[in-house]
PDB file of N, CA and C in Angstrom:
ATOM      1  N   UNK A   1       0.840  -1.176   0.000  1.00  0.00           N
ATOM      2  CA  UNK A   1       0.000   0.000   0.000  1.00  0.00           C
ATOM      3  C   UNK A   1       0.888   1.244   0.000  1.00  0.00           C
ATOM      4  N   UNK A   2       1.061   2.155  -0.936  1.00  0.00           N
ATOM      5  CA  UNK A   2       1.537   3.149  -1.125  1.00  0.00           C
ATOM      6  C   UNK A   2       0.800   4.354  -0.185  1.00  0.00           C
ATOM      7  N   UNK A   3       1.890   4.953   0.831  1.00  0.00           N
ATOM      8  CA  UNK A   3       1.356   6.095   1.642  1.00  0.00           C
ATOM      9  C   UNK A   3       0.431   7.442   0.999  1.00  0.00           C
ATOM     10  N   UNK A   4      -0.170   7.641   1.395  1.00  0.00           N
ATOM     11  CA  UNK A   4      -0.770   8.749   0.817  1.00  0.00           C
ATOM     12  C   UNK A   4      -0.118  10.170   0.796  1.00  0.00           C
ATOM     13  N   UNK A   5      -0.122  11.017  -0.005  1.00  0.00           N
ATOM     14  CA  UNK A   5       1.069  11.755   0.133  1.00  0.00           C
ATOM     15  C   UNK A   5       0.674  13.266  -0.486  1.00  0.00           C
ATOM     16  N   UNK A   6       0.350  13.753   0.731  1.00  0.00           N
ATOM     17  CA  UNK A   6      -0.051  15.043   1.483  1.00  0.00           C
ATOM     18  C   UNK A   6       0.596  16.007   1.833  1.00  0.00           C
ATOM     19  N   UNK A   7       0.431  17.046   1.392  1.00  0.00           N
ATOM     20  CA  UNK A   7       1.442  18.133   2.159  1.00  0.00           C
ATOM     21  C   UNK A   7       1.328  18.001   3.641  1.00  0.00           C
ATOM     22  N   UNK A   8       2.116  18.538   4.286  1.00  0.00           N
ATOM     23  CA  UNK A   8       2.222  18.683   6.290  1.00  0.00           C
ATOM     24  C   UNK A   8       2.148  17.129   6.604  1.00  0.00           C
ATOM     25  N   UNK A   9       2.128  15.976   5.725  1.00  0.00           N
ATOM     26  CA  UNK A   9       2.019  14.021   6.217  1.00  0.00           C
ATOM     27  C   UNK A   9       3.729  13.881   6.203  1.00  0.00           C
ATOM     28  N   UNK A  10       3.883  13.578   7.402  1.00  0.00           N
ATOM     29  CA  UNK A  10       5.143  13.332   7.748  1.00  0.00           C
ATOM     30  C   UNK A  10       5.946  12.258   7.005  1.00  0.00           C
ATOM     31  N   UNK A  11       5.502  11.394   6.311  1.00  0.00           N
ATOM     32  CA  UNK A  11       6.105  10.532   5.486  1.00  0.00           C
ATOM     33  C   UNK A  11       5.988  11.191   3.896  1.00  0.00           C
ATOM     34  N   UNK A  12       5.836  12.096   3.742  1.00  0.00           N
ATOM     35  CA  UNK A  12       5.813  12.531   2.258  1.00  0.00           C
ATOM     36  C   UNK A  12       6.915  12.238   1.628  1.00  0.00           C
ATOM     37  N   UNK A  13       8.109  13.214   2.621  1.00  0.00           N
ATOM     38  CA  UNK A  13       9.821  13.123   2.000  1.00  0.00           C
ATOM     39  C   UNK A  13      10.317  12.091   1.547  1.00  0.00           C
ATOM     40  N   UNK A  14       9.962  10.889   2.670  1.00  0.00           N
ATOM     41  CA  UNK A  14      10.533   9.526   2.932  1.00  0.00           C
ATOM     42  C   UNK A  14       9.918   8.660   1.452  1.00  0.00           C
ATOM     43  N   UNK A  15       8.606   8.667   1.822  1.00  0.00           N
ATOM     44  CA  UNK A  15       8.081   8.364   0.764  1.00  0.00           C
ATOM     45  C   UNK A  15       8.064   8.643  -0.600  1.00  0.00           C
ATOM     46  N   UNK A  16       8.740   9.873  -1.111  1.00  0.00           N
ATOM     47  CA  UNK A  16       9.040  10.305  -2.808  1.00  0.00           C
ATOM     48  C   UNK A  16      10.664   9.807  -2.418  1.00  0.00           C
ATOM     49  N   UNK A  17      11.042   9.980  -1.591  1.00  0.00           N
ATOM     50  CA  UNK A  17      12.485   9.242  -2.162  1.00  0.00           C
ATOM     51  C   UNK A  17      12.216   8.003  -2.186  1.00  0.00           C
ATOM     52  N   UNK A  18      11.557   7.033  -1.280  1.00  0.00           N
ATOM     53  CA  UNK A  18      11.334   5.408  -1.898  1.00  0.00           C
ATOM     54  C   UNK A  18      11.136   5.491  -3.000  1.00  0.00           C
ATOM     55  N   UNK A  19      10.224   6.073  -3.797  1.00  0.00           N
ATOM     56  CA  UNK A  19       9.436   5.474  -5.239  1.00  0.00           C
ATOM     57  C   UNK A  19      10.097   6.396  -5.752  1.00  0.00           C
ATOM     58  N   UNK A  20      11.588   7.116  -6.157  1.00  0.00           N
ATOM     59  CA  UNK A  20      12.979   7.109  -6.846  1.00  0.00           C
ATOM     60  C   UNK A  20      13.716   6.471  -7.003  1.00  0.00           C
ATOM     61  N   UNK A  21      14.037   5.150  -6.179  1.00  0.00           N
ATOM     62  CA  UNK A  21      15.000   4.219  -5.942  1.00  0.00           C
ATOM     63  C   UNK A  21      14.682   2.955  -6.908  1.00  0.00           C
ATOM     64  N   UNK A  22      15.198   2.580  -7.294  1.00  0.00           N
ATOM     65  CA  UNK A  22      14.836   1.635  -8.023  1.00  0.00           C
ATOM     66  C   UNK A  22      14.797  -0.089  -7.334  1.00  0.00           C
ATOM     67  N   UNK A  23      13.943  -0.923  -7.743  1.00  0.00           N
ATOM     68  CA  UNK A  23      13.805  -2.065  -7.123  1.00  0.00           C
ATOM     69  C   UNK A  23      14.701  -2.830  -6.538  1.00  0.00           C
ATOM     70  N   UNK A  24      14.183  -3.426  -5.259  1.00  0.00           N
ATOM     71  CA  UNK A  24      16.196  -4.031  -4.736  1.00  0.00           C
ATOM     72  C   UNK A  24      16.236  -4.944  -5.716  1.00  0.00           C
ATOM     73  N   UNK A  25      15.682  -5.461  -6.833  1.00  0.00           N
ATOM     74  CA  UNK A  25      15.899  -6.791  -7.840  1.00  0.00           C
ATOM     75  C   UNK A  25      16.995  -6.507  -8.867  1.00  0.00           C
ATOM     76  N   UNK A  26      16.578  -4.767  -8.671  1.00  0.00           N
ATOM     77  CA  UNK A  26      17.621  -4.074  -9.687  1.00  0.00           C
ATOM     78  C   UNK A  26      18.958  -4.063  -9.131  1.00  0.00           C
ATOM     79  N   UNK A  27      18.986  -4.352  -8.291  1.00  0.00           N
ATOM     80  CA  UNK A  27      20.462  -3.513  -7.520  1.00  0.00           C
ATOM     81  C   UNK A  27      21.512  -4.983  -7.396  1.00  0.00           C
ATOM     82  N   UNK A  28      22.641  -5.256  -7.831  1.00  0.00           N
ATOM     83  CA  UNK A  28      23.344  -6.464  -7.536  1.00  0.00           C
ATOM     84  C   UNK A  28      23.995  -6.109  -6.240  1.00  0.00           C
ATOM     85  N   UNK A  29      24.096  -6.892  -5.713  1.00  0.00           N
ATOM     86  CA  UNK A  29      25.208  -6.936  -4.190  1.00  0.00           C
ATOM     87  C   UNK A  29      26.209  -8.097  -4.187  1.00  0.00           C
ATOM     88  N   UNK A  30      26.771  -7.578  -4.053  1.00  0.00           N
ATOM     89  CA  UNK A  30      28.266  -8.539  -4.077  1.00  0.00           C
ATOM     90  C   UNK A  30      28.505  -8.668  -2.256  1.00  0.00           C
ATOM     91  N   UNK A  31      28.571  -9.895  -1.730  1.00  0.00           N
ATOM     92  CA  UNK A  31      28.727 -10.271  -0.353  1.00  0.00           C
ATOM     93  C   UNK A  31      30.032 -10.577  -0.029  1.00  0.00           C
ATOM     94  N   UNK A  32      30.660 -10.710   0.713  1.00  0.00           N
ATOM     95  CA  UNK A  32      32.277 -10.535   1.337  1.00  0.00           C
ATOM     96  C   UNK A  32      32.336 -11.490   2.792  1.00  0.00           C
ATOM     97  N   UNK A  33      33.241 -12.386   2.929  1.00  0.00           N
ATOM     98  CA  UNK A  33      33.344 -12.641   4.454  1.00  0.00           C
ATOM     99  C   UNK A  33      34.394 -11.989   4.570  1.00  0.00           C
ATOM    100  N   UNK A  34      34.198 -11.140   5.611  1.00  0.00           N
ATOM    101  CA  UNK A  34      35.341 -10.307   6.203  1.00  0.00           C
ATOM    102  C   UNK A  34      35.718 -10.990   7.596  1.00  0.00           C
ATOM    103  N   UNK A  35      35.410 -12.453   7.992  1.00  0.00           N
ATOM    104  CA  UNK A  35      35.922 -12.944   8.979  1.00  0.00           C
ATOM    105  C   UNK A  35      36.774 -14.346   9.149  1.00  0.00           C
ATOM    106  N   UNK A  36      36.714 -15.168   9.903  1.00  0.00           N
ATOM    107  CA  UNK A  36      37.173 -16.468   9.648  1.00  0.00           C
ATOM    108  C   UNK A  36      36.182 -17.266  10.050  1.00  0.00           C
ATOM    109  N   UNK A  37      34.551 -16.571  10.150  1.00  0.00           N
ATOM    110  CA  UNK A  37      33.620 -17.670  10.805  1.00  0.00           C
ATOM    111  C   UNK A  37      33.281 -18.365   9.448  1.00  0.00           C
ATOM    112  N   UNK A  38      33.099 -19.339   8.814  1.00  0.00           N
ATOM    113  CA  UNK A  38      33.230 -19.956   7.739  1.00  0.00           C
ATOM    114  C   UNK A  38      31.217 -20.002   7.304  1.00  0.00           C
ATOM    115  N   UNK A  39      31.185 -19.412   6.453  1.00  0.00           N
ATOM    116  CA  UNK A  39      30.219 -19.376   5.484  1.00  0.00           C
ATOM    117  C   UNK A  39      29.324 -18.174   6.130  1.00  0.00           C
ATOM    118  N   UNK A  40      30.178 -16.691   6.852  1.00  0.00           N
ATOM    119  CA  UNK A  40      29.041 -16.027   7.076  1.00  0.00           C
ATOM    120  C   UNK A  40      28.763 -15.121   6.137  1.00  0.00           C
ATOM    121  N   UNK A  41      29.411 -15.417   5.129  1.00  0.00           N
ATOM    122  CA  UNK A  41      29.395 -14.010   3.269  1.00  0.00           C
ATOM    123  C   UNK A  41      27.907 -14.957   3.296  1.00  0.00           C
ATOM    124  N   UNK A  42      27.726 -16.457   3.358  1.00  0.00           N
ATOM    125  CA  UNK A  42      26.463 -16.987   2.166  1.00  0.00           C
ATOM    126  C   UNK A  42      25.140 -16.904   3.486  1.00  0.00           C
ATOM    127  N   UNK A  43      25.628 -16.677   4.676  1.00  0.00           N
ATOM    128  CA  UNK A  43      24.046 -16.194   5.385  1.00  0.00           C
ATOM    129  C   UNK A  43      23.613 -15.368   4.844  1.00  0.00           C
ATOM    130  N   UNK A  44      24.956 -14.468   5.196  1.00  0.00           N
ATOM    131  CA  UNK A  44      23.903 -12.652   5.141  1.00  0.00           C
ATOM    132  C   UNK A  44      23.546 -12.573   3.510  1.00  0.00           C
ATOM    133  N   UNK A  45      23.969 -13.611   2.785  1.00  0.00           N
ATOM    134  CA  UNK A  45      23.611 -13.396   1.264  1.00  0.00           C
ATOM    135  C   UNK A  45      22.571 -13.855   0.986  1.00  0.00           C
ATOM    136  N   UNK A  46      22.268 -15.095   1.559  1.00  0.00           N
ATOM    137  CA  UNK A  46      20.588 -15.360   1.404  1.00  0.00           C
ATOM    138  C   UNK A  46      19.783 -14.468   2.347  1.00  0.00           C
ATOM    139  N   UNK A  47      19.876 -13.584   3.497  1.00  0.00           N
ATOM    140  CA  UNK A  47      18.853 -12.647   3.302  1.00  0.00           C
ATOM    141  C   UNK A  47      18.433 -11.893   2.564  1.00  0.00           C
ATOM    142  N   UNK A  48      20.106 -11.284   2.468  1.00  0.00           N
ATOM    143  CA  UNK A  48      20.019 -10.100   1.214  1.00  0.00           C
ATOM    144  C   UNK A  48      19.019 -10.362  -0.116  1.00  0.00           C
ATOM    145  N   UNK A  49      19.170 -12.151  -0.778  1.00  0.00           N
ATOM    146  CA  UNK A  49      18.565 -12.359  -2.003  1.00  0.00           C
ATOM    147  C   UNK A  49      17.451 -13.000  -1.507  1.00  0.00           C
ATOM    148  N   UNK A  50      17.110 -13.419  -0.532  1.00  0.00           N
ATOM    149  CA  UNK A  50      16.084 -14.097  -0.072  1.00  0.00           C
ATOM    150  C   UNK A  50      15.081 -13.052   0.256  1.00  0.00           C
ATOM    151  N   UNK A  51      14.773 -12.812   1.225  1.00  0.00           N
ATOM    152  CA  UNK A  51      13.696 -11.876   2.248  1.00  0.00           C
ATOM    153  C   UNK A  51      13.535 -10.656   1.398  1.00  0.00           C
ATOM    154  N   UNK A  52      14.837  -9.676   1.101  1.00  0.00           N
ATOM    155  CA  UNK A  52      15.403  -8.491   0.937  1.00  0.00           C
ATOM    156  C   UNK A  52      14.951  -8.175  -0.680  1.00  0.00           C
ATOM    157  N   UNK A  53      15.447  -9.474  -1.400  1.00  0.00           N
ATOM    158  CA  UNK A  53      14.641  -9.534  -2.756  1.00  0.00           C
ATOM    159  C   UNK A  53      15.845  -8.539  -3.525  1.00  0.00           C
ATOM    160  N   UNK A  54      17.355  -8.750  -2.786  1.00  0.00           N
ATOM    161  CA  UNK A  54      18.278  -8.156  -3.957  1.00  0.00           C
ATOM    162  C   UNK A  54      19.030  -8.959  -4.926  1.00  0.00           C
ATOM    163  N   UNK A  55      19.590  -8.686  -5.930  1.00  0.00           N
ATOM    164  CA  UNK A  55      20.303  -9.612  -6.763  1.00  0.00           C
ATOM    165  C   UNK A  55      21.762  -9.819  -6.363  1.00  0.00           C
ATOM    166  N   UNK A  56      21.766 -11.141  -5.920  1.00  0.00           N
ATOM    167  CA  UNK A  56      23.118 -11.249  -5.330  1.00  0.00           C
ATOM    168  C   UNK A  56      24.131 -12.222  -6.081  1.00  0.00           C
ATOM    169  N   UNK A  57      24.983 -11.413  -6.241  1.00  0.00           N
ATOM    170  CA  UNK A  57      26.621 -11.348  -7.617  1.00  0.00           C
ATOM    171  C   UNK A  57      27.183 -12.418  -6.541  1.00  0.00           C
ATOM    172  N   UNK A  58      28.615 -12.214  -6.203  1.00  0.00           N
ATOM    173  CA  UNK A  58      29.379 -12.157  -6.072  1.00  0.00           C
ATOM    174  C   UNK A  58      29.521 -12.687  -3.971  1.00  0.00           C
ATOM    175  N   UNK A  59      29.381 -14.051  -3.748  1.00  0.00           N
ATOM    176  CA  UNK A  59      29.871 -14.475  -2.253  1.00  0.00           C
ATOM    177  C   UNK A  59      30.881 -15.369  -2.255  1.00  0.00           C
ATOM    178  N   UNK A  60      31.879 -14.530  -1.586  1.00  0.00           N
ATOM    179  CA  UNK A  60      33.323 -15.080  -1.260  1.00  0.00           C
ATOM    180  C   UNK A  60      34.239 -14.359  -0.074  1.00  0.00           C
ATOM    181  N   UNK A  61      35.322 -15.202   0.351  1.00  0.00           N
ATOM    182  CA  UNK A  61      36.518 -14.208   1.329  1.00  0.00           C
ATOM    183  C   UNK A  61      36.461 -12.602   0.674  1.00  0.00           C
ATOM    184  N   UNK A  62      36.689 -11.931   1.784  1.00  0.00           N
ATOM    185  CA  UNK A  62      37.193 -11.029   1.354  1.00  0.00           C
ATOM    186  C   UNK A  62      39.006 -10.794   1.429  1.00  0.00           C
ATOM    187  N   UNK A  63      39.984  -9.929   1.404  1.00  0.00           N
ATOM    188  CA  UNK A  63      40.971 -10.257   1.434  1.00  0.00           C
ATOM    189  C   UNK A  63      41.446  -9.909   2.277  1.00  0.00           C
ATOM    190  N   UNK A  64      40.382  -9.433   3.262  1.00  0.00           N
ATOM    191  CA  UNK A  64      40.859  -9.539   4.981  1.00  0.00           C
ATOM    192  C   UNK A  64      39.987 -10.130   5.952  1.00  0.00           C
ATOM    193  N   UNK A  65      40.525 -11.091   6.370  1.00  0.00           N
ATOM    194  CA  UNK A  65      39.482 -11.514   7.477  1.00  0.00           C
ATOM    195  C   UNK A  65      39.279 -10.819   8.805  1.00  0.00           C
ATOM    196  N   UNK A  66      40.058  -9.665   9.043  1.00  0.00           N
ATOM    197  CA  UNK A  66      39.664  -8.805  10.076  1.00  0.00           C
ATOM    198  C   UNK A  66      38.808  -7.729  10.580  1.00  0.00           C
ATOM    199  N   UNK A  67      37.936  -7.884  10.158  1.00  0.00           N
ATOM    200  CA  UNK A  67      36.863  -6.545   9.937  1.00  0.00           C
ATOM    201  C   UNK A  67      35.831  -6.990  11.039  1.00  0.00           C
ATOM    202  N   UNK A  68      35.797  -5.981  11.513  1.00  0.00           N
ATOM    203  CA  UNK A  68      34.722  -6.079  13.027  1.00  0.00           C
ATOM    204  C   UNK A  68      33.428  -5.493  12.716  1.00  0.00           C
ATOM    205  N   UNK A  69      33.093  -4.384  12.121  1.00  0.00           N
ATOM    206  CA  UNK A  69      31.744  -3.876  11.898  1.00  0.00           C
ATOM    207  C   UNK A  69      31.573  -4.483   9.817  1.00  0.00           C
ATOM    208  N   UNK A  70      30.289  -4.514   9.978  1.00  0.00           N
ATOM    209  CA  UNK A  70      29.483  -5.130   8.701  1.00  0.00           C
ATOM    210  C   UNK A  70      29.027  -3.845   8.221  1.00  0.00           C
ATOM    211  N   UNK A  71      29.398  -3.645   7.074  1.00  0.00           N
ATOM    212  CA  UNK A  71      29.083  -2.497   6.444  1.00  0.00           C
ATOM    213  C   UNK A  71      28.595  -2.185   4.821  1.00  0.00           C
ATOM    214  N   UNK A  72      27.739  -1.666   4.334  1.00  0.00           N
ATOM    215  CA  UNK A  72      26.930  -1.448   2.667  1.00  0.00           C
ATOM    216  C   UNK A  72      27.601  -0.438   1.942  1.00  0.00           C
ATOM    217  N   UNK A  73      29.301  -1.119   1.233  1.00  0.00           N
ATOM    218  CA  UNK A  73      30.069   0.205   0.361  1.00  0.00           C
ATOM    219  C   UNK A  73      29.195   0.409  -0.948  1.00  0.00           C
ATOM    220  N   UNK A  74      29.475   1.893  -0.945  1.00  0.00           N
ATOM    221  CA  UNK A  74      28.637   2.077  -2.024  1.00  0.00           C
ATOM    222  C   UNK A  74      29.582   3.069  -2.900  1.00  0.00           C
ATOM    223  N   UNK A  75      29.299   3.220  -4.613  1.00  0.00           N
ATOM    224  CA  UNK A  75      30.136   4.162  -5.310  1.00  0.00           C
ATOM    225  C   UNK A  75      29.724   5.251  -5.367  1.00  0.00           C
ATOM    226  N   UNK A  76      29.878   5.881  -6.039  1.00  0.00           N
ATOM    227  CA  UNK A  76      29.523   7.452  -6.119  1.00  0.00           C
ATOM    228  C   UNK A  76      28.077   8.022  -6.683  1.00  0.00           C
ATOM    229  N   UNK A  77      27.011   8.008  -6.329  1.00  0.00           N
ATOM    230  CA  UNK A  77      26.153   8.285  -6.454  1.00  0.00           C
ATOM    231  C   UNK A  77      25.235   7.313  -6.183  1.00  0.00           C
ATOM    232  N   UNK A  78      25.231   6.308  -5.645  1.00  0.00           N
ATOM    233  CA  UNK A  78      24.731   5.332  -4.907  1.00  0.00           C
ATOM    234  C   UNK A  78      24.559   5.295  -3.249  1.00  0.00           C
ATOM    235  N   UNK A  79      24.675   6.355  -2.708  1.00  0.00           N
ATOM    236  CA  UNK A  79      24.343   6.453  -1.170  1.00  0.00           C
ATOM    237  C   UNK A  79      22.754   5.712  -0.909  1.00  0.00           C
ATOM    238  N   UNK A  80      21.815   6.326  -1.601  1.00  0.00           N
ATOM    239  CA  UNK A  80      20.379   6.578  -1.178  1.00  0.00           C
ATOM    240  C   UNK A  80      19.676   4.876  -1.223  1.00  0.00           C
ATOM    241  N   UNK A  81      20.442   3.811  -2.073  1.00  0.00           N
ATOM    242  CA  UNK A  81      20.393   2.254  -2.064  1.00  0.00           C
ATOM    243  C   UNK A  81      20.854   1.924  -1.070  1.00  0.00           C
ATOM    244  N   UNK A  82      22.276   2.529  -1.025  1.00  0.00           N
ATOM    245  CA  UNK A  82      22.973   1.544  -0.087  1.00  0.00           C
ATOM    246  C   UNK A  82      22.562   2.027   1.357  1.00  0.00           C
ATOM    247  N   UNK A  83      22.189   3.776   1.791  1.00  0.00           N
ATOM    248  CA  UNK A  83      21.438   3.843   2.911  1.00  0.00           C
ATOM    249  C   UNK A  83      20.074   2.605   3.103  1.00  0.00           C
ATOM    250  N   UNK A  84      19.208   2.242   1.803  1.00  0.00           N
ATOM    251  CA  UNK A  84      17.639   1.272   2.037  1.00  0.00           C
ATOM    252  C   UNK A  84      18.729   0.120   2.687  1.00  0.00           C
ATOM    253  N   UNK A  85      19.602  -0.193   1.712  1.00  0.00           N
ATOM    254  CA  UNK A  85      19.970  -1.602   1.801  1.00  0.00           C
ATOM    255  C   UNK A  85      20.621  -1.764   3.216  1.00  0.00           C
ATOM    256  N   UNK A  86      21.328  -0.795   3.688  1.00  0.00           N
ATOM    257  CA  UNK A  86      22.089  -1.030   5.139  1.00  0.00           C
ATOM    258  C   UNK A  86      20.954  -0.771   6.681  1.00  0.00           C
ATOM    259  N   UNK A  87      20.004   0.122   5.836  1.00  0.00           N
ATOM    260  CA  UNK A  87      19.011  -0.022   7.077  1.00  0.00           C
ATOM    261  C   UNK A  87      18.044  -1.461   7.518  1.00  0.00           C
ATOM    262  N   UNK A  88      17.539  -1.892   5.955  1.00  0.00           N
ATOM    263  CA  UNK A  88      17.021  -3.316   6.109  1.00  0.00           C
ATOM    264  C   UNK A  88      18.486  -4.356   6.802  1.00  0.00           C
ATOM    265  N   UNK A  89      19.226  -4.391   6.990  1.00  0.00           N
ATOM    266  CA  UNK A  89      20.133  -5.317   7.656  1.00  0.00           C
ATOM    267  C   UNK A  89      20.190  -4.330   9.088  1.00  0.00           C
ATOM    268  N   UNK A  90      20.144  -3.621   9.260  1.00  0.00           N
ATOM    269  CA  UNK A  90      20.838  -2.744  10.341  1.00  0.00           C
ATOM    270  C   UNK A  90      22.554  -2.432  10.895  1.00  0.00           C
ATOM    271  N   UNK A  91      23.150  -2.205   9.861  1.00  0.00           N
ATOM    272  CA  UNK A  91      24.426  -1.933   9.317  1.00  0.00           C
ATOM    273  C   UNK A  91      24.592  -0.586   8.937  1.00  0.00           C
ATOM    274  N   UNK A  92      25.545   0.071   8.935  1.00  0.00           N
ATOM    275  CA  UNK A  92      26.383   0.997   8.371  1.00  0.00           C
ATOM    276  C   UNK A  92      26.542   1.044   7.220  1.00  0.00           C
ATOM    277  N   UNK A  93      27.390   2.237   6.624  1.00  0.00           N
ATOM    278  CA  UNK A  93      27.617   2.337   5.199  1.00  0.00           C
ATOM    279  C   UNK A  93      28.761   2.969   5.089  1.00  0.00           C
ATOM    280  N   UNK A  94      29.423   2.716   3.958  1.00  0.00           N
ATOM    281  CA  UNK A  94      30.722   3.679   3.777  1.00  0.00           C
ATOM    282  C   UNK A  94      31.061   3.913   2.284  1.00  0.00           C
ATOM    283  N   UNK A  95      31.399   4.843   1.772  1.00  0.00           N
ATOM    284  CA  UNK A  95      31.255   5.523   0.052  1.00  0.00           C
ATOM    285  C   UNK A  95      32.765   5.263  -0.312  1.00  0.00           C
ATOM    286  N   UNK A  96      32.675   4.117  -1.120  1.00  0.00           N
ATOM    287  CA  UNK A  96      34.063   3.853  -1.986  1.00  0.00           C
ATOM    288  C   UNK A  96      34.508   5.522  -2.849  1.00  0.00           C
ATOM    289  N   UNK A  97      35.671   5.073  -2.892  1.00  0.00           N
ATOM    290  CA  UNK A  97      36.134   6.203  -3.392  1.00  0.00           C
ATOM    291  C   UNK A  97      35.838   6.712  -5.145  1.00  0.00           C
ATOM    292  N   UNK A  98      36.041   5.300  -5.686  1.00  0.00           N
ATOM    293  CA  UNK A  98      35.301   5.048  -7.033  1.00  0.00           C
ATOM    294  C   UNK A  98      34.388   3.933  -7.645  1.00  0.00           C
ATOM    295  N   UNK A  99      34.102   4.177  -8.592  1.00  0.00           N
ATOM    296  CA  UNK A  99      33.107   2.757  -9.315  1.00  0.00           C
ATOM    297  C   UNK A  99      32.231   3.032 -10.257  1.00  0.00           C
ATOM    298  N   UNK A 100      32.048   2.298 -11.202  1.00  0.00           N
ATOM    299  CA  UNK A 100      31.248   2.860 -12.511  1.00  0.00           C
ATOM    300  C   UNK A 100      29.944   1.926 -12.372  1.00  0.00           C
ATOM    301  N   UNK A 101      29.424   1.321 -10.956  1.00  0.00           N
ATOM    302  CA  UNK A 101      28.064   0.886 -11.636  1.00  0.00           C
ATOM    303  C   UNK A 101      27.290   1.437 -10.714  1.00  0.00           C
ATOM    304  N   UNK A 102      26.328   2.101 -10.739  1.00  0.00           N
ATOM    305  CA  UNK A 102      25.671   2.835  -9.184  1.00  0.00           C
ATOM    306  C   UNK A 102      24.713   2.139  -8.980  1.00  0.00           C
ATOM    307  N   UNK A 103      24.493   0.541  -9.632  1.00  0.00           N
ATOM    308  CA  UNK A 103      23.376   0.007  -9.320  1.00  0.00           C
ATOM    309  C   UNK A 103      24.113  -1.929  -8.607  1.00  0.00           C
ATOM    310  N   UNK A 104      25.230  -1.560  -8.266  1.00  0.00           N
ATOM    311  CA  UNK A 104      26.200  -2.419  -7.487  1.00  0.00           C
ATOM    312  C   UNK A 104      26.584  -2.210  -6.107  1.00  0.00           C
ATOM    313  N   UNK A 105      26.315  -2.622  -5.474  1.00  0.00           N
ATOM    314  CA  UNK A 105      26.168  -2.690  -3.834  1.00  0.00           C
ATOM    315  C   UNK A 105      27.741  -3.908  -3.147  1.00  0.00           C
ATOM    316  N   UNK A 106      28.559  -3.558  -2.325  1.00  0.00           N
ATOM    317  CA  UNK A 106      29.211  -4.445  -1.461  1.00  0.00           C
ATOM    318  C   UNK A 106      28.771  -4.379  -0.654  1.00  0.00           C
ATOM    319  N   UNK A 107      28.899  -5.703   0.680  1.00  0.00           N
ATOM    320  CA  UNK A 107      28.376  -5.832   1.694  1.00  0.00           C
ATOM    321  C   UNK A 107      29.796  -6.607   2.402  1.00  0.00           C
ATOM    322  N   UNK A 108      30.652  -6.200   3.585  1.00  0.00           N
ATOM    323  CA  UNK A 108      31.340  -6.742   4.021  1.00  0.00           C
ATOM    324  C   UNK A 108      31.035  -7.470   4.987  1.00  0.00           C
ATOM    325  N   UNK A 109      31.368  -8.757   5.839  1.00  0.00           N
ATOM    326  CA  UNK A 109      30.729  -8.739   7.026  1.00  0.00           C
ATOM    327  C   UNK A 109      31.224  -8.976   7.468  1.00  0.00           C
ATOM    328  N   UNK A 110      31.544  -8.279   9.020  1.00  0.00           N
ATOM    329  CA  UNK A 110      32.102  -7.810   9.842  1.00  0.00           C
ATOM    330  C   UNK A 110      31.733  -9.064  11.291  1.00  0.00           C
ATOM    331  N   UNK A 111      32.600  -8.698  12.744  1.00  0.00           N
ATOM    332  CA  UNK A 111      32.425  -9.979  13.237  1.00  0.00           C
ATOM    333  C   UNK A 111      31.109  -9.622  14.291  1.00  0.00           C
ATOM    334  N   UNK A 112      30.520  -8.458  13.920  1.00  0.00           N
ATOM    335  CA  UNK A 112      29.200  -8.112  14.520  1.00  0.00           C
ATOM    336  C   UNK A 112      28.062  -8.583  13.680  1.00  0.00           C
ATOM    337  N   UNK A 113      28.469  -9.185  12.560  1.00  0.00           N
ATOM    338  CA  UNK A 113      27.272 -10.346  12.098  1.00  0.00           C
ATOM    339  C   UNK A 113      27.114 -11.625  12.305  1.00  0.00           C
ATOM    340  N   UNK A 114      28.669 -12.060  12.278  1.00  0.00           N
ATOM    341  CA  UNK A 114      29.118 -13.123  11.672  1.00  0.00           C
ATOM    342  C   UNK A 114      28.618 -14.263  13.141  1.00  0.00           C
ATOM    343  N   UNK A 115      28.072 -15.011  12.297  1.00  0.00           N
ATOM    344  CA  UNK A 115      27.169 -16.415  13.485  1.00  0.00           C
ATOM    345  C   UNK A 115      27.873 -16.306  14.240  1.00  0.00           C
ATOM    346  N   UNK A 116      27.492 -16.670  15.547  1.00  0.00           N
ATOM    347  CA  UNK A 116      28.499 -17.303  16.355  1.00  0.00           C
ATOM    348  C   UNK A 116      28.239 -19.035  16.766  1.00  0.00           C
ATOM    349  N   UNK A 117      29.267 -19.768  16.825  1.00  0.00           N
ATOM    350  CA  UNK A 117      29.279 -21.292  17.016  1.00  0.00           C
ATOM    351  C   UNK A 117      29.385 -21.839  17.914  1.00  0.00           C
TER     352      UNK A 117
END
């Protein structure tokens, strides 16, 4: 159900930037284990493509297994995805310095996701 969208309705803002964004089906995410807990890149990747309904590229090591916070890098003009996409996980975000696809999402995960055994 699409909000109704009223001048002085507190969801107006929120709501014209959702229906700018384009579908999470559109958006690829590439998943990362940034730890040594073994297979936590392919959890958080079936939410991401599961529940979340994004297109998910790319689950493997990343090339550090030390990363403590889980975070949604995004390229340059891609904030306003990777803000939807890091709030549905409840994660952070951080803006790569470059990148030519603004409809490509990383997801590192950090050892504040990663299962514990």
């Amino acid at each position: 159900m699409v909000p109704e969208l009223r001048p002085g309705n507190a969801n107006t803002s929120s709501a014209l930037a959702e229906q700018k964004l384009p579908p999470p089906w559109e958006i690829r995410v590439d998943v990362f284990n940034g730890t040594e807990v073994p297979s936590a890149a392919t959890l958080l990747a079936n939410e991401v493509g599961g529940p979340l309904a994004y297109r998910v590229g790319s689950v493997e090591n990343a090339e550090r297994l030390d990363y403590v916070q889980t975070r949604v890098y995004f390229p340059p003009g891609s904030s306003e995805i990777a803000e939807r996409l890091a709030d549905d996980l409840g994660v952070g975000t951080q803006a790569l310095p470059s990148g030519e696809d603004p409809s490509r999402l990383i997801v590192i995960v950090g050892r504040d996701r990663a299962p514990r055994g």
